[in-house]
Protein backbone atom coordinates (compact mmCIF):
# COMPACT_ATOMS: atom_id res chain seq x y z
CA UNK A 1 14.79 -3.60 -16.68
CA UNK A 2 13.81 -2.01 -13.65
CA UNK A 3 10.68 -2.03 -10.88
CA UNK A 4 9.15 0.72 -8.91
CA UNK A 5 8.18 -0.29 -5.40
CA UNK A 6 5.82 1.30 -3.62
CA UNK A 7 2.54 2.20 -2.14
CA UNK A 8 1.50 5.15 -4.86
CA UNK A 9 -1.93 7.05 -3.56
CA UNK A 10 -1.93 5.56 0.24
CA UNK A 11 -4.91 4.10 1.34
CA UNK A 12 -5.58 2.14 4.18
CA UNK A 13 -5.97 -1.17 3.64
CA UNK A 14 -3.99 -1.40 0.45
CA UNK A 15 -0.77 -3.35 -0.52
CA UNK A 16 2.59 -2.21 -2.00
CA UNK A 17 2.30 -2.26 -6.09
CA UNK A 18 5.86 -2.93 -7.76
CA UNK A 19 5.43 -1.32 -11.24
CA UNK A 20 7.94 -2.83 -14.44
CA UNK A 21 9.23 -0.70 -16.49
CA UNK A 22 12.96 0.54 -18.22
CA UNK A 23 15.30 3.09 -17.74
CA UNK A 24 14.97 5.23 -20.49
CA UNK A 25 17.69 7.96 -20.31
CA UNK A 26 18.83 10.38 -17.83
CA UNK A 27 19.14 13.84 -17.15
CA UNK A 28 20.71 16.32 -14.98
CA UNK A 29 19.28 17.62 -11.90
CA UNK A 30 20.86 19.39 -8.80
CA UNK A 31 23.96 18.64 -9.77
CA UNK A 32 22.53 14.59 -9.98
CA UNK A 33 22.60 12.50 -12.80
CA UNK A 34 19.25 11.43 -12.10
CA UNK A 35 17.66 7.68 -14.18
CA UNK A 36 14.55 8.49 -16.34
CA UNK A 37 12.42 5.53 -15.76
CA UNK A 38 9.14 4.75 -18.09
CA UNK A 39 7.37 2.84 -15.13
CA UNK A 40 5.12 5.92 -13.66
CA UNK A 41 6.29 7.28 -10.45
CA UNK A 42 3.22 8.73 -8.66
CA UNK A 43 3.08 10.39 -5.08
CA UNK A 44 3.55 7.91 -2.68
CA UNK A 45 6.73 6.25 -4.25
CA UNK A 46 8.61 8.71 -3.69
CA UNK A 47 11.32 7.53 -0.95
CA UNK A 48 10.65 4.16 -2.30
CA UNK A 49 13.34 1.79 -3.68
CA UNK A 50 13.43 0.90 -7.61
CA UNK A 51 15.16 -2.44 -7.94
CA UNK A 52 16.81 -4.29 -11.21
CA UNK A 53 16.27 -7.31 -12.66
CA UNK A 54 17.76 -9.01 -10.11
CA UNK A 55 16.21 -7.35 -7.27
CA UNK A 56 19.05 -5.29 -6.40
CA UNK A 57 18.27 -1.54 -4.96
CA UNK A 58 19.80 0.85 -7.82
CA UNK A 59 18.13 3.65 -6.84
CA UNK A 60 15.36 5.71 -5.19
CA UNK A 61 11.96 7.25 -6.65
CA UNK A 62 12.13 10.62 -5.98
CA UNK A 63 10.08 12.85 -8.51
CA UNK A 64 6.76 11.56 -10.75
CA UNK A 65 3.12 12.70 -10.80
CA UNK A 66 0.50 13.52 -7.98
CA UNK A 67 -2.10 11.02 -8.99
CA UNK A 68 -1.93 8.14 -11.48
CA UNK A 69 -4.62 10.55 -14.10
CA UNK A 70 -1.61 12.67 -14.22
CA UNK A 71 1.07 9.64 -15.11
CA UNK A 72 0.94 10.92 -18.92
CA UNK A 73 1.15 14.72 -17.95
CA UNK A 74 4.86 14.32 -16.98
CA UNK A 75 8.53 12.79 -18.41
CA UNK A 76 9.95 13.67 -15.28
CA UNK A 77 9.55 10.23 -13.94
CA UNK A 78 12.71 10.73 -11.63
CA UNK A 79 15.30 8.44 -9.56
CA UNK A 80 18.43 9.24 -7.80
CA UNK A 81 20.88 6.54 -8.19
CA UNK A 82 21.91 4.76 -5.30
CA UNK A 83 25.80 5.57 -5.53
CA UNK A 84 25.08 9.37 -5.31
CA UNK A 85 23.12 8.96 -2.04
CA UNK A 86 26.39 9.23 -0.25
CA UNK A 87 26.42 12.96 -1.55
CA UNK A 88 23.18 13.70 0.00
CA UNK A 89 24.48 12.97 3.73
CA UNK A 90 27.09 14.96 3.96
C-alpha cells in the first residue's frame, strides 16, 4: 500500500491531496527500475514524495498525466525509488 502526496493541478488556495493506491508492477526506464503505482499521478505531483503504509518516503512521483481527465489515458503512472536517487546526483 502506498500514497501519493501532492498538490496535483496547483491552484491557489488549495491543500495538498494524498491519493491511496498500490504498487502494481514495475518497469524499466533510463536505466531505473521505476514502481508502477495505480494511485493517478497527475502534473503537479511530480517531485512529490509517495509514502508506505507506514508513512515512510519510498519513493518520488515523477511521470503521470497532465490533468486528472487524462488519469485513464496513461499506465505510465511513474516513481523512482528512493534508493536509486543516489544515482541521480552524481
Amino acid at each position: 500500500h502506498i500514497a501519493v502526496v501532492g498538490f496535483p493541478n496547483y491552484r491557489l488556495g488549495d491543500t495538498g491531496i494524498l491519493s491511496p493506491g498500490l504498487v502494481i508492477g514495475f518497469r524499466p526506464r533510463h536505466g531505473l527500475r521505476r514502481l508502477l503505482v495505480n494511485a493517478s499521478i497527475i502534473c503537479g505531483n511530480s517531485g512529490g514524495p509517495i509514502i508506505d503504509s507506514e508513512n515512510n518516503v519510498i519513493g518520488v512521483a515523477v511521470t503521470g498525466a497532465d490533468c486528472s481527465e487524462h488519469t485513464d489515458q496513461t499506465e505510465n503512472h511513474g516513481v523512482i525509488p528512493i534508493d536509486a536517487l543516489q544515482y541521480l546526483i552524481k
